[in-house]
PDB file of N, CA and C in Angstrom:
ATOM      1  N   UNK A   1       0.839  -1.178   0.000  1.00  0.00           N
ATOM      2  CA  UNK A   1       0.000   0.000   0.000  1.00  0.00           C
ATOM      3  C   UNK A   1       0.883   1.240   0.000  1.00  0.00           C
ATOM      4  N   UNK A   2       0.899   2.410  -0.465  1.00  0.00           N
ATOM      5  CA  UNK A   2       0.854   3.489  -1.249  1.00  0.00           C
ATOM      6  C   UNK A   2       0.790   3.908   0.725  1.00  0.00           C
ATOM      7  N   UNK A   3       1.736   5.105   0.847  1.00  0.00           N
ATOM      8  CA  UNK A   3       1.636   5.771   2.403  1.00  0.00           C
ATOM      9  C   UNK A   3       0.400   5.945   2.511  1.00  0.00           C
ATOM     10  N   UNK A   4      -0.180   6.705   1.221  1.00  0.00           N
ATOM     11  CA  UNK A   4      -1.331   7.688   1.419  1.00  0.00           C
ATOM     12  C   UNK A   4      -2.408   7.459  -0.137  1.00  0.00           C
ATOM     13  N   UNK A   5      -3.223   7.140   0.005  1.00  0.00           N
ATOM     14  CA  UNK A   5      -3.933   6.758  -0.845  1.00  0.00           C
ATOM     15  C   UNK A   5      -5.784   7.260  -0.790  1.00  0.00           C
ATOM     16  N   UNK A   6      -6.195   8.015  -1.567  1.00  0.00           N
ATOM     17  CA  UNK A   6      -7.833   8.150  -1.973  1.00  0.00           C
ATOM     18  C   UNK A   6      -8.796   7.721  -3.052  1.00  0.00           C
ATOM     19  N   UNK A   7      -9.575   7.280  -2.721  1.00  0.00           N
ATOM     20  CA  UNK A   7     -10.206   6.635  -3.886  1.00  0.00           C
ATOM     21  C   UNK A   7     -11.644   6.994  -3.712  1.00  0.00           C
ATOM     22  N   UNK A   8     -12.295   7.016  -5.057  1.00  0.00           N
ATOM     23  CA  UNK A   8     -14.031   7.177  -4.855  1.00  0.00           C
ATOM     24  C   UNK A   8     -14.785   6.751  -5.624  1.00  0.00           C
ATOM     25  N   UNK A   9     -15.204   5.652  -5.485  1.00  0.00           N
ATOM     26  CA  UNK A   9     -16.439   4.964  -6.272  1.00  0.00           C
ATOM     27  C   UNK A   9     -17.545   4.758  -5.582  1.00  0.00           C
ATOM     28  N   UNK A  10     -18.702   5.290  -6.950  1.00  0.00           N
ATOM     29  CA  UNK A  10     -20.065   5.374  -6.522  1.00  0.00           C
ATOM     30  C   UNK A  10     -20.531   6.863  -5.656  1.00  0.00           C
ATOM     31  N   UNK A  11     -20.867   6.267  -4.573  1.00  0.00           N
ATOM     32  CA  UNK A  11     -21.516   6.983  -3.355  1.00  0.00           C
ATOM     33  C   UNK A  11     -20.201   6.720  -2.214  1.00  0.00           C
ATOM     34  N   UNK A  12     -18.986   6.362  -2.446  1.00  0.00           N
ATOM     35  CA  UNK A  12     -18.126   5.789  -1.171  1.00  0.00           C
ATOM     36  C   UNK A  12     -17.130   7.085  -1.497  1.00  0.00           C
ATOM     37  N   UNK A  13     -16.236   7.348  -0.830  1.00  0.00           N
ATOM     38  CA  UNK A  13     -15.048   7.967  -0.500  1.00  0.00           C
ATOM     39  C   UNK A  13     -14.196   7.535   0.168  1.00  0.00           C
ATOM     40  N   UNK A  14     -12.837   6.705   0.180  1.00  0.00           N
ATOM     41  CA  UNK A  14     -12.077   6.164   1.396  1.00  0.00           C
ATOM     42  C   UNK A  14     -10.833   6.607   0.942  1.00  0.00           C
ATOM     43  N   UNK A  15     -10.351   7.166   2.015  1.00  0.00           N
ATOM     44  CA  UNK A  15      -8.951   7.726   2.092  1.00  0.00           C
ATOM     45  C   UNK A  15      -8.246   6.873   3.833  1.00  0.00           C
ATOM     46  N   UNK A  16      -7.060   6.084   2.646  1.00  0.00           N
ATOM     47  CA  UNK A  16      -6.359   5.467   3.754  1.00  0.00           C
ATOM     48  C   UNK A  16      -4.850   5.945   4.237  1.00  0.00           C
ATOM     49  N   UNK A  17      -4.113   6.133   5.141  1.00  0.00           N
ATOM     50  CA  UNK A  17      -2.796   6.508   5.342  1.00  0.00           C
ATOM     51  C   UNK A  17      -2.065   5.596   6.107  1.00  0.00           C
ATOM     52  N   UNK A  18      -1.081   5.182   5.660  1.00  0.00           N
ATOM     53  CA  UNK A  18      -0.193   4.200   6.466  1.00  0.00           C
ATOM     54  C   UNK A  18       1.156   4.228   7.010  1.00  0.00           C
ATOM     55  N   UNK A  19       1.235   4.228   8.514  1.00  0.00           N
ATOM     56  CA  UNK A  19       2.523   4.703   8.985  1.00  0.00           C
ATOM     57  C   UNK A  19       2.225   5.868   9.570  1.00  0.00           C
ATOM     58  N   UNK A  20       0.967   6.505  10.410  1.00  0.00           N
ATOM     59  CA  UNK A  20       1.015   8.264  10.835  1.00  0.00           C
ATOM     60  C   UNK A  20       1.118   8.073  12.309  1.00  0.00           C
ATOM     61  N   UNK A  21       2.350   8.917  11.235  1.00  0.00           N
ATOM     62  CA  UNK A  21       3.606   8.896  12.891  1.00  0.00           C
ATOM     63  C   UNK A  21       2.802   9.548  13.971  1.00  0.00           C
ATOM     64  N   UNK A  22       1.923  10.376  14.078  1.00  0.00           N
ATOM     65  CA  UNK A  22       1.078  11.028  15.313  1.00  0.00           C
ATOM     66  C   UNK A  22       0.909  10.480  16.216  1.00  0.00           C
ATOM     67  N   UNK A  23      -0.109   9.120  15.876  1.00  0.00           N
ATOM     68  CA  UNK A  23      -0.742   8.077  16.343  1.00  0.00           C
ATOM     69  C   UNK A  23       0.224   6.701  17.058  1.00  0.00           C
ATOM     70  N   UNK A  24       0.025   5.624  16.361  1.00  0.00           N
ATOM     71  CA  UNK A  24       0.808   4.369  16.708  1.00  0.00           C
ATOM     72  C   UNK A  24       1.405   4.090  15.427  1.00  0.00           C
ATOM     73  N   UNK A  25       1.685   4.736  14.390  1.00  0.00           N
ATOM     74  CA  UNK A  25       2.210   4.603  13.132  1.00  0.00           C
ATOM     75  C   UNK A  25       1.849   3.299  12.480  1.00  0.00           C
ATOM     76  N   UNK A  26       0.176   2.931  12.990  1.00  0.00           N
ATOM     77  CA  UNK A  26      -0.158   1.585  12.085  1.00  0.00           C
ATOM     78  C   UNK A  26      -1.090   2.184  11.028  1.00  0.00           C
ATOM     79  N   UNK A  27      -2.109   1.521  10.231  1.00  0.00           N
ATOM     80  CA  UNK A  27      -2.956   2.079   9.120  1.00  0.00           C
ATOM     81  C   UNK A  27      -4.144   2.342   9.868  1.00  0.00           C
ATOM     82  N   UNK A  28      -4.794   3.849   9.233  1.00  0.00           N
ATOM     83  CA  UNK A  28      -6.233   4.197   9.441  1.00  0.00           C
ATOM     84  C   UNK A  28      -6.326   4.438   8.081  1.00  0.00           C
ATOM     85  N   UNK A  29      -7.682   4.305   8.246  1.00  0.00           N
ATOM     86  CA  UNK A  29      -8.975   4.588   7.022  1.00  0.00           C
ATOM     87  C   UNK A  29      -9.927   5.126   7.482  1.00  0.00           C
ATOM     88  N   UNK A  30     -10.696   6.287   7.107  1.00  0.00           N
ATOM     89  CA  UNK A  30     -11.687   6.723   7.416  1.00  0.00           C
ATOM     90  C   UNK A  30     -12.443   6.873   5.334  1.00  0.00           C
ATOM     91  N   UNK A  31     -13.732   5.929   5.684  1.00  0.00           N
ATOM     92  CA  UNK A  31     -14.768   5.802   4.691  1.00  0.00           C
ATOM     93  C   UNK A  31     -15.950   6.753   4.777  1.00  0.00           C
ATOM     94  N   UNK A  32     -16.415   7.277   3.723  1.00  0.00           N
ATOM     95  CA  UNK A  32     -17.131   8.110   4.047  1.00  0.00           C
ATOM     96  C   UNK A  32     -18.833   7.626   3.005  1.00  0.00           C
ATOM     97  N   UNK A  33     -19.630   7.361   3.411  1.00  0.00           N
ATOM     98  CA  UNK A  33     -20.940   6.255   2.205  1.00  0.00           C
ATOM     99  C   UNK A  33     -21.964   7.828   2.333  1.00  0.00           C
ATOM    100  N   UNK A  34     -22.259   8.081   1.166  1.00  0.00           N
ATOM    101  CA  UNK A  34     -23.459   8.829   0.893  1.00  0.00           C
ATOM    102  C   UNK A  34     -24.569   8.030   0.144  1.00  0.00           C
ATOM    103  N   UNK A  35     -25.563   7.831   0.879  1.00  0.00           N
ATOM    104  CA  UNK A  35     -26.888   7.584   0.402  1.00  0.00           C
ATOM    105  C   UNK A  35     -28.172   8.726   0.367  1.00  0.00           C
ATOM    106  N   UNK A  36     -28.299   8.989  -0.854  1.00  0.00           N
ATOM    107  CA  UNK A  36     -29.668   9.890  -1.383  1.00  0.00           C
ATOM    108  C   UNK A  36     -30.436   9.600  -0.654  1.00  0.00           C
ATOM    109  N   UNK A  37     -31.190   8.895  -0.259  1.00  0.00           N
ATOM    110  CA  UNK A  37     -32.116   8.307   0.766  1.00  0.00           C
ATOM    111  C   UNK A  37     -32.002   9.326   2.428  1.00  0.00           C
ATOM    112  N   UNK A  38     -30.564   9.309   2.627  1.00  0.00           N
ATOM    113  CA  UNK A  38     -30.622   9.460   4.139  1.00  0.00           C
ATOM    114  C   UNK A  38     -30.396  10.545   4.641  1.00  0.00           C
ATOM    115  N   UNK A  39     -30.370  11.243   5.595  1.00  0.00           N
ATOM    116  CA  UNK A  39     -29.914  12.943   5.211  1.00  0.00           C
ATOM    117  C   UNK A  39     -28.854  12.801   6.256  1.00  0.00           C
ATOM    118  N   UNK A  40     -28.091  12.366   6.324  1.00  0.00           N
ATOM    119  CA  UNK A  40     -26.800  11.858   7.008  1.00  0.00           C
ATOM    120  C   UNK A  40     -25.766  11.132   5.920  1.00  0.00           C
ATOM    121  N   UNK A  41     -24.469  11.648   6.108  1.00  0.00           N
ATOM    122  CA  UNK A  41     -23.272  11.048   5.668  1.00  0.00           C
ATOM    123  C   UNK A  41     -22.934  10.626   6.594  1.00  0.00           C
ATOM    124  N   UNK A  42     -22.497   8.695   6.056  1.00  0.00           N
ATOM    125  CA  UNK A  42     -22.220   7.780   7.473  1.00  0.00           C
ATOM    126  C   UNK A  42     -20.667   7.444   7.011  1.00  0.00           C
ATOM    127  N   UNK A  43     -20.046   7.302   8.175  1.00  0.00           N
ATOM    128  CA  UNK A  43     -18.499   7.700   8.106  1.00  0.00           C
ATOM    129  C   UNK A  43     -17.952   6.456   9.113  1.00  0.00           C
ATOM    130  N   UNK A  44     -16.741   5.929   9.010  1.00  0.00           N
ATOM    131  CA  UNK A  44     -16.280   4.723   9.027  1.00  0.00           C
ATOM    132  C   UNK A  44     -14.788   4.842   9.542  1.00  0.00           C
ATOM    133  N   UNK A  45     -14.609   5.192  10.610  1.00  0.00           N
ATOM    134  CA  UNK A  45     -13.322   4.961  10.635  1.00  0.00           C
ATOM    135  C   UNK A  45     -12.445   4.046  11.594  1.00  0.00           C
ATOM    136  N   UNK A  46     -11.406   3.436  10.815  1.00  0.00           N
ATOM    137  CA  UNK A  46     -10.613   2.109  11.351  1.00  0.00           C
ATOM    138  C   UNK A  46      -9.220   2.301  11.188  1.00  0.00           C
ATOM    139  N   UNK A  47      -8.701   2.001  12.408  1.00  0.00           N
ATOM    140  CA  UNK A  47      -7.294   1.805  12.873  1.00  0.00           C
ATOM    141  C   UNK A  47      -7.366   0.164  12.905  1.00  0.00           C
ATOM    142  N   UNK A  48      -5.957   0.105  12.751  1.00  0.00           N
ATOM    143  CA  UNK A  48      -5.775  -1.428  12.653  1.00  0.00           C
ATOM    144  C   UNK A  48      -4.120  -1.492  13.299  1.00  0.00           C
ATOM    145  N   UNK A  49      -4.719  -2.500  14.564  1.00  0.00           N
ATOM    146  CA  UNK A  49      -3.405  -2.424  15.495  1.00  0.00           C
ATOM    147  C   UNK A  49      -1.918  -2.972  15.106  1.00  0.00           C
ATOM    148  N   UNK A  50      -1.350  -3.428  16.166  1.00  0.00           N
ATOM    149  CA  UNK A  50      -0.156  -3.935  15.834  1.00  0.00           C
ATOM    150  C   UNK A  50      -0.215  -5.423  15.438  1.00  0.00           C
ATOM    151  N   UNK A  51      -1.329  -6.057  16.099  1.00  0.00           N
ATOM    152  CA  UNK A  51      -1.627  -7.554  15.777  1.00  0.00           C
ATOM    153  C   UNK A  51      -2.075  -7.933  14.684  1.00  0.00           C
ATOM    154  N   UNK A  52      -2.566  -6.551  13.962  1.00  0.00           N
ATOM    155  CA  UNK A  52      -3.235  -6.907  12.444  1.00  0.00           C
ATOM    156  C   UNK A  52      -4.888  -6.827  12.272  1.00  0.00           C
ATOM    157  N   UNK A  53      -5.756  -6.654  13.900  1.00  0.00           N
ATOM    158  CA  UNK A  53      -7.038  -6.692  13.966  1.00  0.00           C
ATOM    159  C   UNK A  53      -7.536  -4.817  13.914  1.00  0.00           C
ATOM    160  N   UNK A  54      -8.329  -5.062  13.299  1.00  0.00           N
ATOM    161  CA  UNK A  54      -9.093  -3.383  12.810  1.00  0.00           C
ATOM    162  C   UNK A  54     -10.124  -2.802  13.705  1.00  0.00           C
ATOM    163  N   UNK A  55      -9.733  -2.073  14.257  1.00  0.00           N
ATOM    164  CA  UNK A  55     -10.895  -1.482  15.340  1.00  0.00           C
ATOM    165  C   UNK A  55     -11.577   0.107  14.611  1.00  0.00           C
ATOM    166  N   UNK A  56     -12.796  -0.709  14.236  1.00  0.00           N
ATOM    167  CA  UNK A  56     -13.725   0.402  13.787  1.00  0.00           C
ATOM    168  C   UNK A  56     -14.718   1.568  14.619  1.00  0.00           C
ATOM    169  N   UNK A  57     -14.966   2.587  14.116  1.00  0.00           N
ATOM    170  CA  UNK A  57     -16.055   3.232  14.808  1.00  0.00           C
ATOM    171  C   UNK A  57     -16.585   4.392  13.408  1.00  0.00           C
ATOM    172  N   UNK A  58     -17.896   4.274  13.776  1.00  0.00           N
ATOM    173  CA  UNK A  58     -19.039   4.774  13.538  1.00  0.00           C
ATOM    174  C   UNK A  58     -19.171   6.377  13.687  1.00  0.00           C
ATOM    175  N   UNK A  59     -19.525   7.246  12.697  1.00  0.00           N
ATOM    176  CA  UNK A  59     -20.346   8.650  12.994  1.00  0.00           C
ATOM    177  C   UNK A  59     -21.010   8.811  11.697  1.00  0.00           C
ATOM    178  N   UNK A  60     -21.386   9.942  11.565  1.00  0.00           N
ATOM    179  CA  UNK A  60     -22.728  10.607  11.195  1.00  0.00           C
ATOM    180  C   UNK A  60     -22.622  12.006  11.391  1.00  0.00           C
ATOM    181  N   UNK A  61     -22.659  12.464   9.895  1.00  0.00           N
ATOM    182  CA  UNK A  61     -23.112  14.051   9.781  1.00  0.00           C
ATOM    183  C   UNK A  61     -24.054  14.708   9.175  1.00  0.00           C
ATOM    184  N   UNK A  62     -25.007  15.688   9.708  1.00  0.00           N
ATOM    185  CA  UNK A  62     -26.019  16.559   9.290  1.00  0.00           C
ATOM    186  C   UNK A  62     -25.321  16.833   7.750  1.00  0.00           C
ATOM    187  N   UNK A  63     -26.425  17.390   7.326  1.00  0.00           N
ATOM    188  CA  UNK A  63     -25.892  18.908   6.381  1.00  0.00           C
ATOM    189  C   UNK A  63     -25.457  19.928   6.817  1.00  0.00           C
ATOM    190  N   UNK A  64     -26.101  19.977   8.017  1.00  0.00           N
ATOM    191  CA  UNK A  64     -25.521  21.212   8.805  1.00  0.00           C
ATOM    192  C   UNK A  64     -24.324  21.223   9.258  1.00  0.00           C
ATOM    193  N   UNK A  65     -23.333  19.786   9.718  1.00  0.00           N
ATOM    194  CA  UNK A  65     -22.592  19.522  10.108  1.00  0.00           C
ATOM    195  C   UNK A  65     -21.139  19.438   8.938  1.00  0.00           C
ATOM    196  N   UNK A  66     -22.200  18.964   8.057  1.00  0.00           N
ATOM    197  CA  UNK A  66     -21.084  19.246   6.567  1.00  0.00           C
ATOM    198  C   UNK A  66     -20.866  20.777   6.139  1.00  0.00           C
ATOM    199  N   UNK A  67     -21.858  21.285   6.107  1.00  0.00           N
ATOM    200  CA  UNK A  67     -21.332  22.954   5.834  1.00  0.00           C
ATOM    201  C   UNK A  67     -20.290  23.663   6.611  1.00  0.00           C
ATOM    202  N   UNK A  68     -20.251  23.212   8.075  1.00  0.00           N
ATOM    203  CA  UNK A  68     -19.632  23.788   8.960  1.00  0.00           C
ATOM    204  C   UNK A  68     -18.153  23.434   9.026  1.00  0.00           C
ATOM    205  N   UNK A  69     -18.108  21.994   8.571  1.00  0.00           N
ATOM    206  CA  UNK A  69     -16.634  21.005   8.160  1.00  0.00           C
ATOM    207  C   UNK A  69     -16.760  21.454   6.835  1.00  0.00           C
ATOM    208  N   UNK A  70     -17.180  22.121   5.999  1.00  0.00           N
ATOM    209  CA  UNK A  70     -16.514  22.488   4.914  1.00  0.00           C
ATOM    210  C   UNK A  70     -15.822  24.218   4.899  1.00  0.00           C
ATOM    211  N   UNK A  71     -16.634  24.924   5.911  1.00  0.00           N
ATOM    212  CA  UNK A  71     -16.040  26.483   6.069  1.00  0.00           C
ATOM    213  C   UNK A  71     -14.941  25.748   6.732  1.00  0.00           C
ATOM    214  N   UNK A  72     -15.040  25.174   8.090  1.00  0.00           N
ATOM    215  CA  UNK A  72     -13.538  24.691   8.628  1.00  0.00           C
ATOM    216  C   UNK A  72     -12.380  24.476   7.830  1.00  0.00           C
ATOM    217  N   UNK A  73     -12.362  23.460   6.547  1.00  0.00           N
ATOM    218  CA  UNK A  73     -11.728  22.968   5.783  1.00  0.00           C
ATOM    219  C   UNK A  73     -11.243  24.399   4.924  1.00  0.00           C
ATOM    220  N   UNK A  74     -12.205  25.537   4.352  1.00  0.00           N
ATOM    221  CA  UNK A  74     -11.955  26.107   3.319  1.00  0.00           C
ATOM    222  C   UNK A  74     -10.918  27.108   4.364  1.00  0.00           C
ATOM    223  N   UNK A  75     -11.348  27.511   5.344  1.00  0.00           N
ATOM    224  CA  UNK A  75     -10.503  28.487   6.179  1.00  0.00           C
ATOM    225  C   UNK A  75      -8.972  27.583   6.096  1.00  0.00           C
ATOM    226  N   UNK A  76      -8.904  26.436   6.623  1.00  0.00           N
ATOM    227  CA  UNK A  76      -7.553  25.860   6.958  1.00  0.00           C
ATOM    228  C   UNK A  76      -7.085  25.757   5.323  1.00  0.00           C
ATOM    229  N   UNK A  77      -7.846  25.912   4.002  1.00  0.00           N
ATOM    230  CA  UNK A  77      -6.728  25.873   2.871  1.00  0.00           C
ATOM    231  C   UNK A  77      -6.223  26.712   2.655  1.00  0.00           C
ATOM    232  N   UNK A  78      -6.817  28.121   3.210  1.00  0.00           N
ATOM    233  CA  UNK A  78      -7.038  29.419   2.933  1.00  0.00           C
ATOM    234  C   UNK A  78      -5.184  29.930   3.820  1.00  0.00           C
TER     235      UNK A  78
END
């Protein structure tokens, strides 16, 4: 695997990084699934330890919550 890698098919988004030194320098992924249906973007993110097992967790964002992570985002490119 590629340090740093993004990909997007369909309705999915997953951006994985491997080795971040911050953390425990093992691999995370955070997935991001948009369904038309739901008015929530459901989001996926997994660390995967030293033993090789993936510990996932779960969130969920408004629209409202996406607008606000997107001024965040545009200020920090800015």
């Amino acid at each position: 695997m590629e340090k740093h890698e993004i990909d997007r098919q369909a309705n999915w988004l997953h951006i994985k990084y491997d080795g971040e030194d911050r953390d425990d320098e093992c691999v995370n992924e955070l997935s991001i699934y948009q369904n038309n249906d739901d008015p929530e973007l459901q989001m996926l993110v997994s660390n995967v330890d030293f033993n090789n097992i993936s510990h996932d967790n779960t969130f969920a964002l408004t629209k409202d919550d996406a607008r606000l992570l997107v001024k965040y985002l545009q200020d920090w490119l800015n």
